[in-house]
Protein backbone atom coordinates (compact mmCIF):
# COMPACT_ATOMS: atom_id res chain seq x y z
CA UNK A 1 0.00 0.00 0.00
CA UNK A 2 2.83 2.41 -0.48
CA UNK A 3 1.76 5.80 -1.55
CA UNK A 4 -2.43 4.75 -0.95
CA UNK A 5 -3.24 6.69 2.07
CA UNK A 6 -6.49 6.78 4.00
CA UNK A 7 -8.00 10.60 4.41
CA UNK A 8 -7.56 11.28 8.06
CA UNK A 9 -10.88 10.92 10.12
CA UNK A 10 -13.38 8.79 10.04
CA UNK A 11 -11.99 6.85 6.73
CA UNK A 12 -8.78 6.34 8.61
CA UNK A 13 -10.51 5.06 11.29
CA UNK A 14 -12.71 2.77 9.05
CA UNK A 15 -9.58 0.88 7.72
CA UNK A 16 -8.13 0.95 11.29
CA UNK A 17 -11.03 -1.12 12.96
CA UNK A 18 -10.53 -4.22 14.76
CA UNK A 19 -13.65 -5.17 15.32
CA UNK A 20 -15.62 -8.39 13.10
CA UNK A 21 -17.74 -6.06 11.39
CA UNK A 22 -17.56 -2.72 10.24
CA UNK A 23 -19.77 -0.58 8.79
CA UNK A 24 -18.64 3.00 6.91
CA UNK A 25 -20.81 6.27 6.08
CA UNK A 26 -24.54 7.06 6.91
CA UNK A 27 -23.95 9.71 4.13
CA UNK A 28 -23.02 10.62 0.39
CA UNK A 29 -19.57 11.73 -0.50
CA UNK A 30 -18.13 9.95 2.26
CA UNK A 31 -15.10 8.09 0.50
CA UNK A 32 -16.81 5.07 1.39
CA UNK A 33 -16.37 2.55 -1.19
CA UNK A 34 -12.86 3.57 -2.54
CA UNK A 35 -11.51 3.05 1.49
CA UNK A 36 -13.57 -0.53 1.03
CA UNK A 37 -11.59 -0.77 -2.26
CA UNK A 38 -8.25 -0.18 -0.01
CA UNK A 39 -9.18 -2.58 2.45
CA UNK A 40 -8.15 -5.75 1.13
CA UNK A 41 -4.50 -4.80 0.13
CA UNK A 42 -3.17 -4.94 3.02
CA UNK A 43 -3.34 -8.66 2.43
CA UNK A 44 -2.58 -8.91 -0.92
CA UNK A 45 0.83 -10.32 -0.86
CA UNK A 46 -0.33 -13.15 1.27
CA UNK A 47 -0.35 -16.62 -0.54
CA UNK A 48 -3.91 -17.96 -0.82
CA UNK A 49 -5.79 -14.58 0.44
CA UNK A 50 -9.09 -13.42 -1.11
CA UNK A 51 -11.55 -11.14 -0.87
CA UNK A 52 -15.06 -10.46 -2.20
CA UNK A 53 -16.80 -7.69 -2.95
CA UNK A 54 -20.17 -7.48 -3.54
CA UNK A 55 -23.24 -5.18 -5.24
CA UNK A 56 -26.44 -6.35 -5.61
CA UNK A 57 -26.04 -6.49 -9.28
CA UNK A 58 -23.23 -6.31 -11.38
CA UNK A 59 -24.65 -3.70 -13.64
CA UNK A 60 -24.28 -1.63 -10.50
CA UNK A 61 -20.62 -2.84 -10.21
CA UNK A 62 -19.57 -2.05 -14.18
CA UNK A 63 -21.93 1.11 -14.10
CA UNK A 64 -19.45 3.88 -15.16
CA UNK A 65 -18.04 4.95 -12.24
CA UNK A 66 -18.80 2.16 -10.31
CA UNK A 67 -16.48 -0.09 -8.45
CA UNK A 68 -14.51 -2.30 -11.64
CA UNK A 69 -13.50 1.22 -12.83
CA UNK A 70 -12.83 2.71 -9.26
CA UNK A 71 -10.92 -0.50 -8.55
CA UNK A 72 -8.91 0.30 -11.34
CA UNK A 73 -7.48 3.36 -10.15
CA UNK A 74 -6.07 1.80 -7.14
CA UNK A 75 -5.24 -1.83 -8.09
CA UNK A 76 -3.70 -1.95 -12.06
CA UNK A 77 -0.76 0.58 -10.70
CA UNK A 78 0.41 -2.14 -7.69
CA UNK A 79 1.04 -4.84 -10.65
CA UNK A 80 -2.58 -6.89 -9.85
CA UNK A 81 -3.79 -8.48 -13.07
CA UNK A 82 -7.39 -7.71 -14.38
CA UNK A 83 -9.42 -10.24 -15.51
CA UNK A 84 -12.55 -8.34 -16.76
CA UNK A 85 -14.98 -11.39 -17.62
CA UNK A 86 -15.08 -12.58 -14.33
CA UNK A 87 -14.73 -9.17 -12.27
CA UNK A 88 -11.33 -10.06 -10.48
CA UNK A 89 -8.18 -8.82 -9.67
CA UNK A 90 -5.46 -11.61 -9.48
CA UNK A 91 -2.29 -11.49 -7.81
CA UNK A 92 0.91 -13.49 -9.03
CA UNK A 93 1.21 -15.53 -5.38
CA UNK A 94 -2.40 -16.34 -6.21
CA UNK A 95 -4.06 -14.17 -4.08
CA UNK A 96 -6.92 -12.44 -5.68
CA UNK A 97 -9.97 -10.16 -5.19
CA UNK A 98 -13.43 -10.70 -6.56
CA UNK A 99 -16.16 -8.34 -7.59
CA UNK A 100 -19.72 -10.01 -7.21
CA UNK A 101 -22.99 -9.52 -7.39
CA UNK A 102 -26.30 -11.10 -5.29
CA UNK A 103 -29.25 -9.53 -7.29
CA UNK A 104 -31.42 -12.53 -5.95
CA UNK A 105 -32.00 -13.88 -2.40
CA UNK A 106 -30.98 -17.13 -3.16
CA UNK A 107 -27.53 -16.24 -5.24
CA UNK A 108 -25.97 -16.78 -2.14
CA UNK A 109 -25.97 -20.66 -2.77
CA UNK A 110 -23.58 -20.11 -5.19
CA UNK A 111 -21.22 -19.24 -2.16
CA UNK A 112 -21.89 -22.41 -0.53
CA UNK A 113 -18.71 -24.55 0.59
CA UNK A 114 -16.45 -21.30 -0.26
CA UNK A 115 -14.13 -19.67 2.58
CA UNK A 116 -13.43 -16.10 2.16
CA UNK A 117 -11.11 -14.39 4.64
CA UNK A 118 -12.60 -10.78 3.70
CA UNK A 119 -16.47 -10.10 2.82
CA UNK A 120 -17.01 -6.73 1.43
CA UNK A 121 -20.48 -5.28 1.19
CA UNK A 122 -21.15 -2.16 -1.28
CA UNK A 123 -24.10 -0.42 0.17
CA UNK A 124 -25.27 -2.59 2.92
CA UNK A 125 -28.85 -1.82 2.65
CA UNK A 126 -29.52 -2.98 -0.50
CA UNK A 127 -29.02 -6.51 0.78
CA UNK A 128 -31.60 -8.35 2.81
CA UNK A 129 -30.83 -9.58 6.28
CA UNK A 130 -29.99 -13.01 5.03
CA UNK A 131 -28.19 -12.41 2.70
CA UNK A 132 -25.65 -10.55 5.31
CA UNK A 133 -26.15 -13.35 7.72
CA UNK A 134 -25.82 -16.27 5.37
CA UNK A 135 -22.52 -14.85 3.54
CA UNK A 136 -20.69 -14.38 7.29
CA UNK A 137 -21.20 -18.04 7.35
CA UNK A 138 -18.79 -18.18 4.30
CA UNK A 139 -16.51 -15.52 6.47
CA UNK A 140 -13.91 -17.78 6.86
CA UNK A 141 -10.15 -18.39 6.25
CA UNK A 142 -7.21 -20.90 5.65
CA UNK A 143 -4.67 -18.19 4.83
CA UNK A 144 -3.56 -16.97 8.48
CA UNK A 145 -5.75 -14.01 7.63
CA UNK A 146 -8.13 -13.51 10.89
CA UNK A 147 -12.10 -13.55 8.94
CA UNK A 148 -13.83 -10.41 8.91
CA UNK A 149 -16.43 -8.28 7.23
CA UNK A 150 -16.13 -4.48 6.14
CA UNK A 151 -19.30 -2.79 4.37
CA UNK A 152 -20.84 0.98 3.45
CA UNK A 153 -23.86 1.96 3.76
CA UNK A 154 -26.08 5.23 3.05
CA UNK A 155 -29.32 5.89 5.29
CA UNK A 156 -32.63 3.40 5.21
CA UNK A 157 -35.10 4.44 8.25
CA UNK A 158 -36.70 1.05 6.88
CA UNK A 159 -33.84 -1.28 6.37
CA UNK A 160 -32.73 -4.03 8.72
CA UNK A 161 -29.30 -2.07 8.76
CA UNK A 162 -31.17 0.53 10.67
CA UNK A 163 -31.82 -1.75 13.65
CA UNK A 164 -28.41 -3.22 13.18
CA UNK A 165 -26.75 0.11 14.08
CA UNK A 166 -29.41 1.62 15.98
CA UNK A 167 -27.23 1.96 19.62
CA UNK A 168 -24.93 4.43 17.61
CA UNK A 169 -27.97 6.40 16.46
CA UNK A 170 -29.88 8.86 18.15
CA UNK A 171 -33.75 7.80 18.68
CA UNK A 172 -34.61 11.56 18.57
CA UNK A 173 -32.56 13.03 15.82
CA UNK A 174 -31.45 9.98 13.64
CA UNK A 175 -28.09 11.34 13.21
CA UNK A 176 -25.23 9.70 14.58
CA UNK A 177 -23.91 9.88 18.35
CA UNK A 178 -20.50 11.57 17.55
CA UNK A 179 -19.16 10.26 20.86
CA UNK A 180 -20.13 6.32 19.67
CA UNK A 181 -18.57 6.29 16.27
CA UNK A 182 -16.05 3.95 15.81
CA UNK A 183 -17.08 2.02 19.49
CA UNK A 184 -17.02 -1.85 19.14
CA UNK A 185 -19.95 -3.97 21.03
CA UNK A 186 -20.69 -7.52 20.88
CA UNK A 187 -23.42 -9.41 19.46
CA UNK A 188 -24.79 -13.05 19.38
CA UNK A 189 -27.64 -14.64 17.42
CA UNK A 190 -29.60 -16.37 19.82
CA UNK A 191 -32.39 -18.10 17.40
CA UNK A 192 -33.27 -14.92 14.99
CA UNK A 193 -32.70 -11.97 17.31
CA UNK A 194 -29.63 -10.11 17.85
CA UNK A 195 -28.46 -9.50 21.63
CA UNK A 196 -25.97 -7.02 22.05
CA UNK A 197 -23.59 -6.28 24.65
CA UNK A 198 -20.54 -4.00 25.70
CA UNK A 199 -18.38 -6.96 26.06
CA UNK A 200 -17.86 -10.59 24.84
CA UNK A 201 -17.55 -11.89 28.02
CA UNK A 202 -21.40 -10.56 29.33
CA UNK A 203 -22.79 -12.64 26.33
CA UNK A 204 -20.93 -15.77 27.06
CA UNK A 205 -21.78 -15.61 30.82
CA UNK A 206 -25.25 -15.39 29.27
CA UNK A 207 -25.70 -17.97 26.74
CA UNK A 208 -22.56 -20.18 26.79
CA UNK A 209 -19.09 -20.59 25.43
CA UNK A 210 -20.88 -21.94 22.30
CA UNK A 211 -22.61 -18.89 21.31
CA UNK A 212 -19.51 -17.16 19.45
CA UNK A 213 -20.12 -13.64 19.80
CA UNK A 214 -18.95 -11.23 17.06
CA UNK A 215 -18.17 -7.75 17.43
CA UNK A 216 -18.89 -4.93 15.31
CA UNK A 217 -19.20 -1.08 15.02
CA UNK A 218 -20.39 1.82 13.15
CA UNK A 219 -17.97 5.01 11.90
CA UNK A 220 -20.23 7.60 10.11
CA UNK A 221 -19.09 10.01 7.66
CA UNK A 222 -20.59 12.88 5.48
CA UNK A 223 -18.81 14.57 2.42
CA UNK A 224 -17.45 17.21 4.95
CA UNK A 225 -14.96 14.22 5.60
CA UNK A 226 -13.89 13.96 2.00
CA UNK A 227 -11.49 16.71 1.05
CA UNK A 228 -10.46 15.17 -1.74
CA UNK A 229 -13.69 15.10 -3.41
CA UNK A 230 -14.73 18.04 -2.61
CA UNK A 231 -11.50 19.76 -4.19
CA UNK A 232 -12.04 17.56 -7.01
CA UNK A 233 -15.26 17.95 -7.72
CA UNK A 234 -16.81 21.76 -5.93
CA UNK A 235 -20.41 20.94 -7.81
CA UNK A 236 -21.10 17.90 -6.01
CA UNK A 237 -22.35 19.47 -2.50
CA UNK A 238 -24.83 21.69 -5.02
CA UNK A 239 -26.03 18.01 -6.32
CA UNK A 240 -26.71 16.99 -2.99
CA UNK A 241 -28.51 20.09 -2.07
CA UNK A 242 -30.83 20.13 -5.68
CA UNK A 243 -32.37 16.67 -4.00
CA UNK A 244 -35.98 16.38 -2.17
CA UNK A 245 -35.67 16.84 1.71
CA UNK A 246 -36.05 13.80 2.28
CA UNK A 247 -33.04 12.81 0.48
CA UNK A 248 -30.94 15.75 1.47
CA UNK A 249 -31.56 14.93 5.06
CA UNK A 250 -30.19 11.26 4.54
CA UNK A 251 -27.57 11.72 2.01
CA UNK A 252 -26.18 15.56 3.37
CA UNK A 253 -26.52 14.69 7.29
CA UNK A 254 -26.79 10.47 7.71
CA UNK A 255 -30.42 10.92 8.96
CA UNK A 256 -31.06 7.17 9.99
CA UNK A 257 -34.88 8.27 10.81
CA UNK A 258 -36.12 10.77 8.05
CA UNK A 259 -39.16 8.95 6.18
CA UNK A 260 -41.49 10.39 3.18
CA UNK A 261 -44.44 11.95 4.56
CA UNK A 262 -47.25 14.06 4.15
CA UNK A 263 -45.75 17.82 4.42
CA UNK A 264 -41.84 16.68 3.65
CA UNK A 265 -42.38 16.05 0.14
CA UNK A 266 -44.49 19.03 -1.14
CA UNK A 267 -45.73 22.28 0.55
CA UNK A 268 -48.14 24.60 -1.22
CA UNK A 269 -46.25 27.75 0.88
CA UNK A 270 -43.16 26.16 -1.74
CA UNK A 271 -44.71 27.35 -4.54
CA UNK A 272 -45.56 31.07 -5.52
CA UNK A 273 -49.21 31.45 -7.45
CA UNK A 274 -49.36 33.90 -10.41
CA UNK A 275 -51.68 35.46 -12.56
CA UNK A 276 -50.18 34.62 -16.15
CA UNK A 277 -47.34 32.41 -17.40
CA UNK A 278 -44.88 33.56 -19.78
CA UNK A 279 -45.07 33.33 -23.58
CA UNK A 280 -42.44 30.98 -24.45
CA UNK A 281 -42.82 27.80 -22.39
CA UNK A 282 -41.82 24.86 -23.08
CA UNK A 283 -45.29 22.32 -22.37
CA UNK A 284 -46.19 19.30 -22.05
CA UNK A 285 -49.10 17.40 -19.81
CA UNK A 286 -48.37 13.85 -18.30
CA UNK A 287 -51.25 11.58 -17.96
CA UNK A 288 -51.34 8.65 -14.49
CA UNK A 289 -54.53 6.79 -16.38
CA UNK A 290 -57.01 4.82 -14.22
CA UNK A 291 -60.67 3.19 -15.70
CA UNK A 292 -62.99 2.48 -12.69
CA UNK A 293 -66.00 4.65 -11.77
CA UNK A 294 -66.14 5.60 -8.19
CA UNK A 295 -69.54 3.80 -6.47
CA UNK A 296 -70.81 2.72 -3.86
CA UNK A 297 -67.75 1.26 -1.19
CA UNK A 298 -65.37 2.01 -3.97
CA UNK A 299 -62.75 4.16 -3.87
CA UNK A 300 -60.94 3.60 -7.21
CA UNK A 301 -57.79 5.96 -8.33
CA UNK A 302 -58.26 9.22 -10.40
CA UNK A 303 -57.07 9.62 -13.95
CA UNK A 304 -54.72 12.62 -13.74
CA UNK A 305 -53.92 14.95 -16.53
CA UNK A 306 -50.97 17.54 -15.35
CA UNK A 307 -49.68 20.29 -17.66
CA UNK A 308 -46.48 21.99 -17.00
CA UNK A 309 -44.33 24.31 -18.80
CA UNK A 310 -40.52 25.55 -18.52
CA UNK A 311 -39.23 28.68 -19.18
CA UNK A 312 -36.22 28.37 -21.20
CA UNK A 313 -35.02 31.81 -19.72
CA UNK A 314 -35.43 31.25 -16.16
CA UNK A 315 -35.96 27.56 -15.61
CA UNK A 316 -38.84 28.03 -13.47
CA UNK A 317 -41.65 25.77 -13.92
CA UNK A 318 -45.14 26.45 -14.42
CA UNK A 319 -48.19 24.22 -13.40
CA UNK A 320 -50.47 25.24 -15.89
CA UNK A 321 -53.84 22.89 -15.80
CA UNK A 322 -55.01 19.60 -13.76
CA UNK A 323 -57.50 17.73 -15.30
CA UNK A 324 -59.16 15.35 -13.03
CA UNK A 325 -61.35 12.17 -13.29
CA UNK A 326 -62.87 8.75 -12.35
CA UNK A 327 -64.31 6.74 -14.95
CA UNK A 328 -64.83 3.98 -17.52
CA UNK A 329 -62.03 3.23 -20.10
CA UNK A 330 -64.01 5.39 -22.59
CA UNK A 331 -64.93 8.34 -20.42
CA UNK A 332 -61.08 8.59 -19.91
CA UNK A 333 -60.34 7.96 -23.98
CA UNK A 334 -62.59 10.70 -24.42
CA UNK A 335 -61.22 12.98 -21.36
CA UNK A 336 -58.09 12.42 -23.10
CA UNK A 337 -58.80 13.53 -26.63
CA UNK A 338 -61.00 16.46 -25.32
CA UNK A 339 -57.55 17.73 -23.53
CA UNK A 340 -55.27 17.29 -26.14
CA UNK A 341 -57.67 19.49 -28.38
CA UNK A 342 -58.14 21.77 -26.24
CA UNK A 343 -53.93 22.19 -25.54
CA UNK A 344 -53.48 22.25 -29.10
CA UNK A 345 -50.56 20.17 -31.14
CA UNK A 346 -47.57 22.44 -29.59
CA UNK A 347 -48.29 20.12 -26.06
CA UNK A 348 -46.57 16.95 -25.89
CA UNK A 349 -48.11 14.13 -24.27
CA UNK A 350 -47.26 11.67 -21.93
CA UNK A 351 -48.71 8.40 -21.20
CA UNK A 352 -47.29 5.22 -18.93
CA UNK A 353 -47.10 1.94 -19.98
CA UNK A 354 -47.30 -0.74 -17.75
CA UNK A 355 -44.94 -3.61 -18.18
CA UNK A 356 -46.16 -6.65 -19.92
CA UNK A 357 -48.31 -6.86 -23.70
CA UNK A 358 -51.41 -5.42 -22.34
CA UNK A 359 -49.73 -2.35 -21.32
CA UNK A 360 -47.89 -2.25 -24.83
CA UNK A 361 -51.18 -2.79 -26.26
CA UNK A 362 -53.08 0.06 -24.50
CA UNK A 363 -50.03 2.78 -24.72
CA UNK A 364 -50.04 2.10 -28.89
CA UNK A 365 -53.73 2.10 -29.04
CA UNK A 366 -53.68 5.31 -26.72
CA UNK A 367 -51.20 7.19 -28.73
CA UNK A 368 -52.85 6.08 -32.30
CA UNK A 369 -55.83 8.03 -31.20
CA UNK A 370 -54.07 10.72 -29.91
CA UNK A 371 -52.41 10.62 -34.10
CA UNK A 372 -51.74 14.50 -34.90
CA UNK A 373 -49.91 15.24 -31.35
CA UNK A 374 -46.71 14.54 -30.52
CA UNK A 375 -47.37 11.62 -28.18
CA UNK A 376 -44.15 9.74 -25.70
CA UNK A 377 -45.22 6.30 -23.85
CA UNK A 378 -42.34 5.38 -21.42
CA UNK A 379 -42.50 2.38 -18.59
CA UNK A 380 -42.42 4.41 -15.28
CA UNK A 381 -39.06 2.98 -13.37
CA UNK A 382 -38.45 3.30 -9.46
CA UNK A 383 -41.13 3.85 -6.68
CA UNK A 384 -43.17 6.18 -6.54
CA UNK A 385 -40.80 8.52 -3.53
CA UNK A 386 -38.18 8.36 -6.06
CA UNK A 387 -39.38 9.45 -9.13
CA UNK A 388 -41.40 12.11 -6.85
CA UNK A 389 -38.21 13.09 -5.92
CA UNK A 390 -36.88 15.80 -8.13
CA UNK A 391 -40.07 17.59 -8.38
CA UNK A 392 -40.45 17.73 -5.06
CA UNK A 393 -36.84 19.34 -4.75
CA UNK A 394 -37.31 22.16 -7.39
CA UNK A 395 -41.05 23.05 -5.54
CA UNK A 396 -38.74 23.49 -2.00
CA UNK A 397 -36.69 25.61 -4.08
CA UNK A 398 -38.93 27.78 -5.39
CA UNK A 399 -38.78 26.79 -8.83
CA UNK A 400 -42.07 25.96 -10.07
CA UNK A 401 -45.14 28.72 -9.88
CA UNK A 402 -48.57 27.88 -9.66
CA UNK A 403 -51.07 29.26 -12.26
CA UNK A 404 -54.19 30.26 -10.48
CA UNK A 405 -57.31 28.45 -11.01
CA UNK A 406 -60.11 26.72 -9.47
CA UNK A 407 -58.24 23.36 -9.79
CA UNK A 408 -55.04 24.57 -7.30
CA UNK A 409 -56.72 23.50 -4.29
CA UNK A 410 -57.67 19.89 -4.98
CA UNK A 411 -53.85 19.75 -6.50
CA UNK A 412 -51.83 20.86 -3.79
CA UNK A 413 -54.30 19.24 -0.84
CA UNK A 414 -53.32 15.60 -2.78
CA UNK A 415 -49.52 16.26 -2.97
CA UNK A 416 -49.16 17.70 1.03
CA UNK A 417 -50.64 14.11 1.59
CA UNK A 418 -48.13 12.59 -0.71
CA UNK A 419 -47.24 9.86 -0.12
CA UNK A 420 -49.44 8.93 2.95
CA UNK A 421 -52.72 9.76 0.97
CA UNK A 422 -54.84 6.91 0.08
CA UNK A 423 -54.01 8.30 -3.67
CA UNK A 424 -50.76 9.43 -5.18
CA UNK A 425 -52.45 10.10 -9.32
CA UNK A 426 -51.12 13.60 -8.70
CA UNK A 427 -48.00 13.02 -7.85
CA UNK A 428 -47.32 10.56 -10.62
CA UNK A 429 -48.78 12.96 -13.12
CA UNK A 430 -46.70 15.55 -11.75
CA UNK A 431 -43.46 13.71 -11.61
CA UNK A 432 -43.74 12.26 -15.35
CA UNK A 433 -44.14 15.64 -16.66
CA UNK A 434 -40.91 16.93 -15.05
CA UNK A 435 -39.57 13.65 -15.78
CA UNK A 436 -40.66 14.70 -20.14
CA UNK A 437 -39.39 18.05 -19.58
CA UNK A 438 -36.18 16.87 -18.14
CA UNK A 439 -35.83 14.86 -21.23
CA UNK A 440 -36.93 17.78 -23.55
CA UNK A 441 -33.87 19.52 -22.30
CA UNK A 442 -31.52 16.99 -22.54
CA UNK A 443 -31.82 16.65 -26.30
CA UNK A 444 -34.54 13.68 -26.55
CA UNK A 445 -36.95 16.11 -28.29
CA UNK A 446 -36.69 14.02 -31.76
CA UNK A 447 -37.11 10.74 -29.98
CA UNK A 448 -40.26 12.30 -28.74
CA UNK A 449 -41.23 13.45 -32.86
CA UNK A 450 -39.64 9.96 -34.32
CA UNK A 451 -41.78 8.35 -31.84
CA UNK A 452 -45.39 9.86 -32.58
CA UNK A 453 -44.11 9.34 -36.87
CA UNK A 454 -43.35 5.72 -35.82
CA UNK A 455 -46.72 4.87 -34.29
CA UNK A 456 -48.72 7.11 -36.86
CA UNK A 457 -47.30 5.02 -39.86
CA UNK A 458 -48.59 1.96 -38.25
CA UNK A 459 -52.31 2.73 -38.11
């Protein structure tokens, strides 16, 4: 390792733990996986050592970027050999270090009957539970190396790393207790519950020699703690600060308890209400379709028709019109057409399509009778929070204006509920029309025109 350096702090003190486990970050910008990426050579020039490191896909490990290319930076100048095909690194005394992925619970079979002195887990919460627990069964080693495990992590209020590293959080804030970072405490598995303890010794007095305690511990970090990226790269604390509050909160500060909920994602107070939009926007109107009349003990979705524009000058957005509705297939056809009339061919259209041919099926059909307007169908990808996400941010900015009508009420009483509400058809709408305008300024305009001459020509 001479010339690699840890940053001083917390990422020193992540590759100076002792303890079993160890668990890096709570926050973006961190330095967390390139220290994981230093971790294992320390070892390298032992005979028979290895090390693992895993994603939970390997499109997230060759992502550009990601860790094969970060690895690179770090482990082609020391002399290790790349073998691309199958993710590794191998050195000539035979050590080597693996890049792996376990996109499905049960991929860790495939580890069954292998030792691996070092487990390292890329963004712990994005692995389940037993995943973590089944692969420390595989912690082991041959090569005088002592078994441990090393992994990052961002903020998951709802992951089961949450209650993992809970006694370093505080219950109130859900930031980390500055005074705990870094502190090792013991655990043991006693049937499928974790009991904890300051030392080894109070859980063997408790359960038995038998019970092999492990230790672990928790060293947070925030980008404050990365001076090199921060030098490197000024624009990346403004990236982190363009995100919804939500995220901000967990990837600026480690919040380990921040959720999504009504009043954190959208606030009407956000957004300024005018009189008249300017001339030259830039429009579309994003449809979230439902089909079910509301009756009696039913309380089907809405069919939500949002229309926003973007000023090219300012880059403000305007909410422009919310059409709202409940009812058959052919009331919302008709809803549909109406609108798009009534916008006039200069507003593009969006429409969903849900995976599967019967989505395929409806999105053509939709956009066939829609022939005349330029017309986008796109699969809607991530949950609902997510794609929410960067509207929500530019609203808590004050980027987007409201243009007054009778409709602003019902609109902005459905997104403060967002995402607690019963119904989230506005926030969808809203979210894939800044996700069409996003795309409109990023150059995708002709796919948009090739798209609507493409399904035109096949009527």
């Amino acid at each position: 390792m001479a010339g690699i350096k840890p940053q001083p702090g917390p990422q020193e003190a992540f590759l100076s733990a002792q303890a079993d486990i160890a668990i890096y970050g709570g926050a973006a910008g961190g330095g967390k996986s390139f220290a994981l990426l230093m971790e294992p050579l320390r070892h390298i020039g032992k005979a028979d050592f290895s090390a693992v490191f895993f994603r939970r896909s390997t499109t997230q490990i060759r992502n550009p970027g990601g860790l094969w290319d970060e690895s690179r930076k770090l482990y082609a100048p020391l002399g290790l050999r790349a073998r691309p095909s199958t993710l590794e690194w191998l050195h000539p005394n035979g050590s080597r270090i693996k890049l792996a992925h376990l996109e499905h619970e049960t991929t860790v079979y495939d580890w069954q009957g292998a030792q691996v002195p070092l487990i390292c887990f890329d963004e712990l919460t994005h692995f389940t539970r037993d995943q973590f627990f089944y692969m420390l069964s595989r912690n082991r080693s041959t090569c005088g190396v002592r078994p441990y495990v090393r992994a990052t992590t961002n903020p998951d209020a709802d992951s089961w790393v949450a209650g993992f590293i809970s006694w370093w959080i505080d219950a109130a804030t859900g930031l980390p207790i500055p005074e705990r970072a870094g502190k090792v405490r013991w655990f043991a598995r006693v049937g499928d519950t974790l009991d904890w303890a300051d030392t080894r010794e109070a859980l063997v007095a408790a359960h038995g020699a038998a019970i092999m305690p492990k230790s672990a511990t928790f060293i947070p970090a925030t980008l404050a703690d990365n001076a090199i990226l921060m030098a490197a790269d000024p624009g990346y604390r403004a990236n982190l600060m363009a995100l919804s509050i939500v995220e901000r909160l967990r990837l600026m500060e480690g919040n380990w308890k921040v959720r999504p909920a009504a009043g954190l994602m959208f606030r009407r107070s956000w957004c300024e209400t005018v009189e008249a939009a300017p001339a030259a926007l830039t429009v579309v109107r994003y449809w979230d379709l439902a089909a079910t009349e509301a009756g009696e003990g039913r309380d089907p979705d809405w069919t939500v028709g949002v229309k926003l524009g973007r000023d090219p000058a300012s880059g403000s957005y305007y909410l422009l019109d919310a059409v709202r509705l409940r009812g058959s297939p052919a009331r919302v056809e008709a809803a549909i057409a109406n609108t798009a009339s009534a916008d006039g061919t200069c507003v593009r259209i969006g429409l969903p399509q849900d995976p599967g041919q019967a989505g395929k099926s409806q999105a053509r059909y939709l956009a066939r009778r829609l022939a005349g307007y330029a017309v986008s169908t796109s699969c809607e990808r991530g949950n609902k929070v997510t794609r929410f996400g960067p509207f929500s941010a530019q609203a808590e900015a004050g980027n987007i204006r409201i243009l007054r009508a009778a409709w602003n009420a019902e609109l902005a009483d459905s997104l403060e509920a967002f995402p607690e509400a019963a119904h989230d058809d506005d926030a969808d709408a809203c979210a894939g029309a800044f996700a069409m305008l996003q795309s409109a300024t990023t150059g995708l305009i002709d796919f948009y025109k090739h798209e609507t001459e493409r399904l035109n020509a096949g009527r």
